[in-house]
C-alpha atoms as a PDB file:
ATOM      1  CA  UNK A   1     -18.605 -39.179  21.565  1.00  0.00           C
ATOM      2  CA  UNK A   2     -17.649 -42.074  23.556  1.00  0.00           C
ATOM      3  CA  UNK A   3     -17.212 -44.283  20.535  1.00  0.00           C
ATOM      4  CA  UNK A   4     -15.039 -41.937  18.630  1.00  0.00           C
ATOM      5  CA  UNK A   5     -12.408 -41.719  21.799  1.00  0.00           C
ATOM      6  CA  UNK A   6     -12.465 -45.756  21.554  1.00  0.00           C
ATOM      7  CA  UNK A   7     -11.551 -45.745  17.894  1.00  0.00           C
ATOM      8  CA  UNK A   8      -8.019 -44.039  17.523  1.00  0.00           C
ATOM      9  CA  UNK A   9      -7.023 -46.342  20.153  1.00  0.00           C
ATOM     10  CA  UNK A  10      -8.169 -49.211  18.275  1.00  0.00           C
ATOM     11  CA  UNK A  11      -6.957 -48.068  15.033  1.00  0.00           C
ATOM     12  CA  UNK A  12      -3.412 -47.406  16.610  1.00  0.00           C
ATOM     13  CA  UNK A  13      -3.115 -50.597  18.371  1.00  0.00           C
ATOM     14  CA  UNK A  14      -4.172 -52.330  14.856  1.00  0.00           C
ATOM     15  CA  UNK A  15      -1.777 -50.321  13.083  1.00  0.00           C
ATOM     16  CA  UNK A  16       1.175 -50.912  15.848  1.00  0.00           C
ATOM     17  CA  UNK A  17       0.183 -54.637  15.773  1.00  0.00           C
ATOM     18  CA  UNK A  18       0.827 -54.750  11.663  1.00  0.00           C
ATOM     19  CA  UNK A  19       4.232 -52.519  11.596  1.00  0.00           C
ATOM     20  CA  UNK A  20       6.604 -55.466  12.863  1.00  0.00           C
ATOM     21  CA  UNK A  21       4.906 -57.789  10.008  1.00  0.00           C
ATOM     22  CA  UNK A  22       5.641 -55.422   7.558  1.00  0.00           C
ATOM     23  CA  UNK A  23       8.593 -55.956   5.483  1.00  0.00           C
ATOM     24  CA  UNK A  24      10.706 -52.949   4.830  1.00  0.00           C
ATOM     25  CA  UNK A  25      12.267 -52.524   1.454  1.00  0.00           C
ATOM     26  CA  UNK A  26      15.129 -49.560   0.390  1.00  0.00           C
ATOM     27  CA  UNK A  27      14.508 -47.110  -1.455  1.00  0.00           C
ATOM     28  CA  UNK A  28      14.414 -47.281  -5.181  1.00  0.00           C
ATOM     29  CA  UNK A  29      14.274 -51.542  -4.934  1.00  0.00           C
ATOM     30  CA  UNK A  30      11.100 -53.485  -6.658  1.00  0.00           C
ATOM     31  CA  UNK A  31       9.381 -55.763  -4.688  1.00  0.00           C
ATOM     32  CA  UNK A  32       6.810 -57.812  -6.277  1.00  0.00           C
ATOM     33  CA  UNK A  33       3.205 -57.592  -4.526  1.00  0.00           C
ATOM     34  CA  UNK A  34       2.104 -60.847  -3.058  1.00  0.00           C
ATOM     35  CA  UNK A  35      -1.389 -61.154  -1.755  1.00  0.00           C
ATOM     36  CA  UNK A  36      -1.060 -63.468   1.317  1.00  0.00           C
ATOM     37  CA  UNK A  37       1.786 -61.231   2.461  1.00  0.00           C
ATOM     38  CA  UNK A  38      -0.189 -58.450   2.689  1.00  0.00           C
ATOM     39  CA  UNK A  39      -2.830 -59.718   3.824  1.00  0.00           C
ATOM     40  CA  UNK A  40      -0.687 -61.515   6.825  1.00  0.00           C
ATOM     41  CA  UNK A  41       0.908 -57.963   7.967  1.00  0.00           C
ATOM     42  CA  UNK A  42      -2.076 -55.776   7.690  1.00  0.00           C
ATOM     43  CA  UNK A  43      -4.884 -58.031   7.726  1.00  0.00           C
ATOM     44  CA  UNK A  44      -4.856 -61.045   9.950  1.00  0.00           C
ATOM     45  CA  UNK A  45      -4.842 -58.762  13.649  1.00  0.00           C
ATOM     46  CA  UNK A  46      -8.592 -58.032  12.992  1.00  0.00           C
ATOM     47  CA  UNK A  47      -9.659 -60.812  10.577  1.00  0.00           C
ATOM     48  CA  UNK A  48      -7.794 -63.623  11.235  1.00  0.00           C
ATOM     49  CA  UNK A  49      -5.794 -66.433   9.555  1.00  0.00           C
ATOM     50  CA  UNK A  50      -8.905 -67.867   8.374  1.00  0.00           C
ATOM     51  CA  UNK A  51      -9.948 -64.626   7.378  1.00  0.00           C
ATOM     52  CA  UNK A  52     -13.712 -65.155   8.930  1.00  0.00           C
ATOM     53  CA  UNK A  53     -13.304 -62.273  10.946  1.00  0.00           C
ATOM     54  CA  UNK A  54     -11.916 -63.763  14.049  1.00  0.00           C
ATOM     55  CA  UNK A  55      -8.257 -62.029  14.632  1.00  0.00           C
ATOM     56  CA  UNK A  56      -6.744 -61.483  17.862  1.00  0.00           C
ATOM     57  CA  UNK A  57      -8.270 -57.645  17.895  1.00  0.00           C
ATOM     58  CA  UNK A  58     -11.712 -58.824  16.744  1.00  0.00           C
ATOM     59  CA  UNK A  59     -13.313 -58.932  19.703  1.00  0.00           C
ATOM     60  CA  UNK A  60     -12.385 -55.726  20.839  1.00  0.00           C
ATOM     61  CA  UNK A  61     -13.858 -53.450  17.777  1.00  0.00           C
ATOM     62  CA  UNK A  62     -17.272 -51.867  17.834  1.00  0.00           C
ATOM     63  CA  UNK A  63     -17.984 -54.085  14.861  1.00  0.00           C
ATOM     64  CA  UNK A  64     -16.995 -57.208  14.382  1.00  0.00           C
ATOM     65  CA  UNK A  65     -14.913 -57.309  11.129  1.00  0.00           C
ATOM     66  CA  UNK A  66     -16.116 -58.813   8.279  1.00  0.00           C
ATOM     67  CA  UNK A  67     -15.605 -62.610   7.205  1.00  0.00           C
ATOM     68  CA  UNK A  68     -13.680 -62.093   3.953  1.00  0.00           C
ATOM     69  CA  UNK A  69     -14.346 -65.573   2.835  1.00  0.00           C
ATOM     70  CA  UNK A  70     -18.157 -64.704   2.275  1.00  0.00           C
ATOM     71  CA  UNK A  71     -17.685 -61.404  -0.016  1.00  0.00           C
ATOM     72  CA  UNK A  72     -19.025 -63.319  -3.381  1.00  0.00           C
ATOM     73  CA  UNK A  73     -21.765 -65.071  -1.554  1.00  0.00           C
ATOM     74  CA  UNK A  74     -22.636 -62.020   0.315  1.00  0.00           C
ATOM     75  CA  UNK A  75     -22.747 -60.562  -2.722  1.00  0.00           C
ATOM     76  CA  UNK A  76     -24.856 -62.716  -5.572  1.00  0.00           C
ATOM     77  CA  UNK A  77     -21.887 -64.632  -6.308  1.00  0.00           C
ATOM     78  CA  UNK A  78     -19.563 -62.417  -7.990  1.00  0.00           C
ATOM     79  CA  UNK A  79     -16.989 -61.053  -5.590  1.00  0.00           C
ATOM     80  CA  UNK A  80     -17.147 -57.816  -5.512  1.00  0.00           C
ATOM     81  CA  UNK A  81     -13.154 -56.409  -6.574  1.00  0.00           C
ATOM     82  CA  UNK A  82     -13.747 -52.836  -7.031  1.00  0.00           C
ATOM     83  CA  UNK A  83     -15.661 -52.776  -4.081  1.00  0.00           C
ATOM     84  CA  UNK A  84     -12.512 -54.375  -1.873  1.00  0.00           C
ATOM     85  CA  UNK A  85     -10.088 -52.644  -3.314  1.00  0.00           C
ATOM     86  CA  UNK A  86     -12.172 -49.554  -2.423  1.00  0.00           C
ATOM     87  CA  UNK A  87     -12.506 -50.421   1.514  1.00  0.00           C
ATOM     88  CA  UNK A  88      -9.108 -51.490   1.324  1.00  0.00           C
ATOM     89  CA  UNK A  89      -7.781 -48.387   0.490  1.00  0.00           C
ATOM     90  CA  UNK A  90     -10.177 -46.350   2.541  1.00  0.00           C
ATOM     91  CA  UNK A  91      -8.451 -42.658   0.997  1.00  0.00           C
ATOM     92  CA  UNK A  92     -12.419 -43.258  -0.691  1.00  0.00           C
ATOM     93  CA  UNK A  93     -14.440 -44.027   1.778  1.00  0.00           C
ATOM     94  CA  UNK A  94     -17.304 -46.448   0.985  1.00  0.00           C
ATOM     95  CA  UNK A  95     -20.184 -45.273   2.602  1.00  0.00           C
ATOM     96  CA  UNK A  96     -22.142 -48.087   4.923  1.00  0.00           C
ATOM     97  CA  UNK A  97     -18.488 -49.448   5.780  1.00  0.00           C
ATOM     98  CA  UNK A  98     -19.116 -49.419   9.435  1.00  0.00           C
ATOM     99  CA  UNK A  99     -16.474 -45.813  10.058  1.00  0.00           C
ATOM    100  CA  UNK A 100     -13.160 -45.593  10.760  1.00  0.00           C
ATOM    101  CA  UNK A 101     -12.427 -48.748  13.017  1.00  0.00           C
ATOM    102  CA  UNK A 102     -10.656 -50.300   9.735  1.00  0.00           C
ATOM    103  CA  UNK A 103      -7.376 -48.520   9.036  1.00  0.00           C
ATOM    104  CA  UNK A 104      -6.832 -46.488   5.957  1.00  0.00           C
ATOM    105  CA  UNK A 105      -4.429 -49.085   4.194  1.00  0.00           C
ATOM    106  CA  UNK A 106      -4.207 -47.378   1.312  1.00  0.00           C
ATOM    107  CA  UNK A 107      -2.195 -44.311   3.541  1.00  0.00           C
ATOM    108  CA  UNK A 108      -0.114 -47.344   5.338  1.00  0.00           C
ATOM    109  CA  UNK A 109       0.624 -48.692   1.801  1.00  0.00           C
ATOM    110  CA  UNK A 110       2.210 -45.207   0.243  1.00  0.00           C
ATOM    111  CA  UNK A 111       4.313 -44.835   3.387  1.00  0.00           C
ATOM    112  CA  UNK A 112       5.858 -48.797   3.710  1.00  0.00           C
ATOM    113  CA  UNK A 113       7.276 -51.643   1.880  1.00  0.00           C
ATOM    114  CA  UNK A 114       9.242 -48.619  -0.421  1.00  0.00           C
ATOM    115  CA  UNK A 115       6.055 -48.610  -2.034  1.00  0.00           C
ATOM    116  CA  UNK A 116       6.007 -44.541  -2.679  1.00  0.00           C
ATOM    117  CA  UNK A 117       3.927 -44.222  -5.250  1.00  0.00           C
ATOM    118  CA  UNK A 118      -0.062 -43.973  -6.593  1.00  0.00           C
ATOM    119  CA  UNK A 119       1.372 -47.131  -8.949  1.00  0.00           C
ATOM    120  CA  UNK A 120       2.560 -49.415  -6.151  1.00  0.00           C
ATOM    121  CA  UNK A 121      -0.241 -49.246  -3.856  1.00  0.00           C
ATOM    122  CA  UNK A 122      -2.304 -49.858  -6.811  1.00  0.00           C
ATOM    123  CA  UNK A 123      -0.175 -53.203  -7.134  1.00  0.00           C
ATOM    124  CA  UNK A 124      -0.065 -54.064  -3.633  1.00  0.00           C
ATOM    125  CA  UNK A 125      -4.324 -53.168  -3.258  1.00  0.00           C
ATOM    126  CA  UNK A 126      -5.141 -55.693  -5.949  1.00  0.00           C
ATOM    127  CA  UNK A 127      -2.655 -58.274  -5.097  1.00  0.00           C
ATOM    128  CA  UNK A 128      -4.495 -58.099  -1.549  1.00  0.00           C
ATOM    129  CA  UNK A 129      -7.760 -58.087  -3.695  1.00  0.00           C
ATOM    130  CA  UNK A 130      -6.397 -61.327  -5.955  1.00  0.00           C
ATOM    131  CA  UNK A 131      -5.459 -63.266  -2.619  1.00  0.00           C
ATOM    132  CA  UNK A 132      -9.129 -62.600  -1.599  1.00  0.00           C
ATOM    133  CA  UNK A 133     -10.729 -63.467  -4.181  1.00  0.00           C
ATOM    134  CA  UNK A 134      -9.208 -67.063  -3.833  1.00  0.00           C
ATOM    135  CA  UNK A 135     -10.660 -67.481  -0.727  1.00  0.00           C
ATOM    136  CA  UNK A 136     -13.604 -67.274  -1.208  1.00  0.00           C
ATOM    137  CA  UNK A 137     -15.382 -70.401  -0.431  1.00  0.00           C
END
């Protein structure tokens, strides 16, 4: 029980950490997904710049989070894209992801960046999953 009082802290204070990062867009106005942006307001807090799992908040989740520079090798070397884009947007939970200390992006995206549709968190999820991929070493 312990450990699920420590996780809606975490998961707010990760959250509360990314809103000033994000970049707020009116209503009705196109904004073309870009990968490193994303990944820079919602990403870097718990993995980093370097993206090896070794953001500010890192230390202070149950499990460390994941170095995403590793994800091909980890897996055979393909990278693994529906996979991501799956954690990523966490509305479908991949089981074995380690719970709920990783925000539900997915819920972030449909509610920021005028995004407001199914459509434009798909774009925004696989521009995040396109960035990445190209860092993978």
């Amino acid at each position: 029980m312990a450990g699920s009082r420590r996780r809606v802290p975490i998961i707010l204070t990760v959250a509360a950490m990314a809103a000033p990062w994000t970049v707020p867009v009116a209503a009705g106005q196109a904004r073309a997904a870009n990968g490193s942006d994303l990944f820079q307001s919602y990403c870097v807090v718990c993995h980093g710049s370097d993206a090896k799992g070794t953001g500010p908040l890192a230390s202070s989740l149950t499990k460390r989070p994941a170095d995403l520079t590793a994800l091909a090798s980890n897996n055979g070397g393909t990278f693994p894209a529906e996979m991501v884009a799956r954690i990523i947007d966490g509305r479908n939970p991949v089981k074995g992801h380690g719970g709920g200390d990783m925000p539900v992006w997915g819920e972030a995206l449909l509610q920021t960046q005028g995004a407001g549709s199914e459509a434009a968190v798909k774009e925004r999820i696989d521009a995040l999953v396109s960035h990445l991929r190209g860092l993978q070493k």
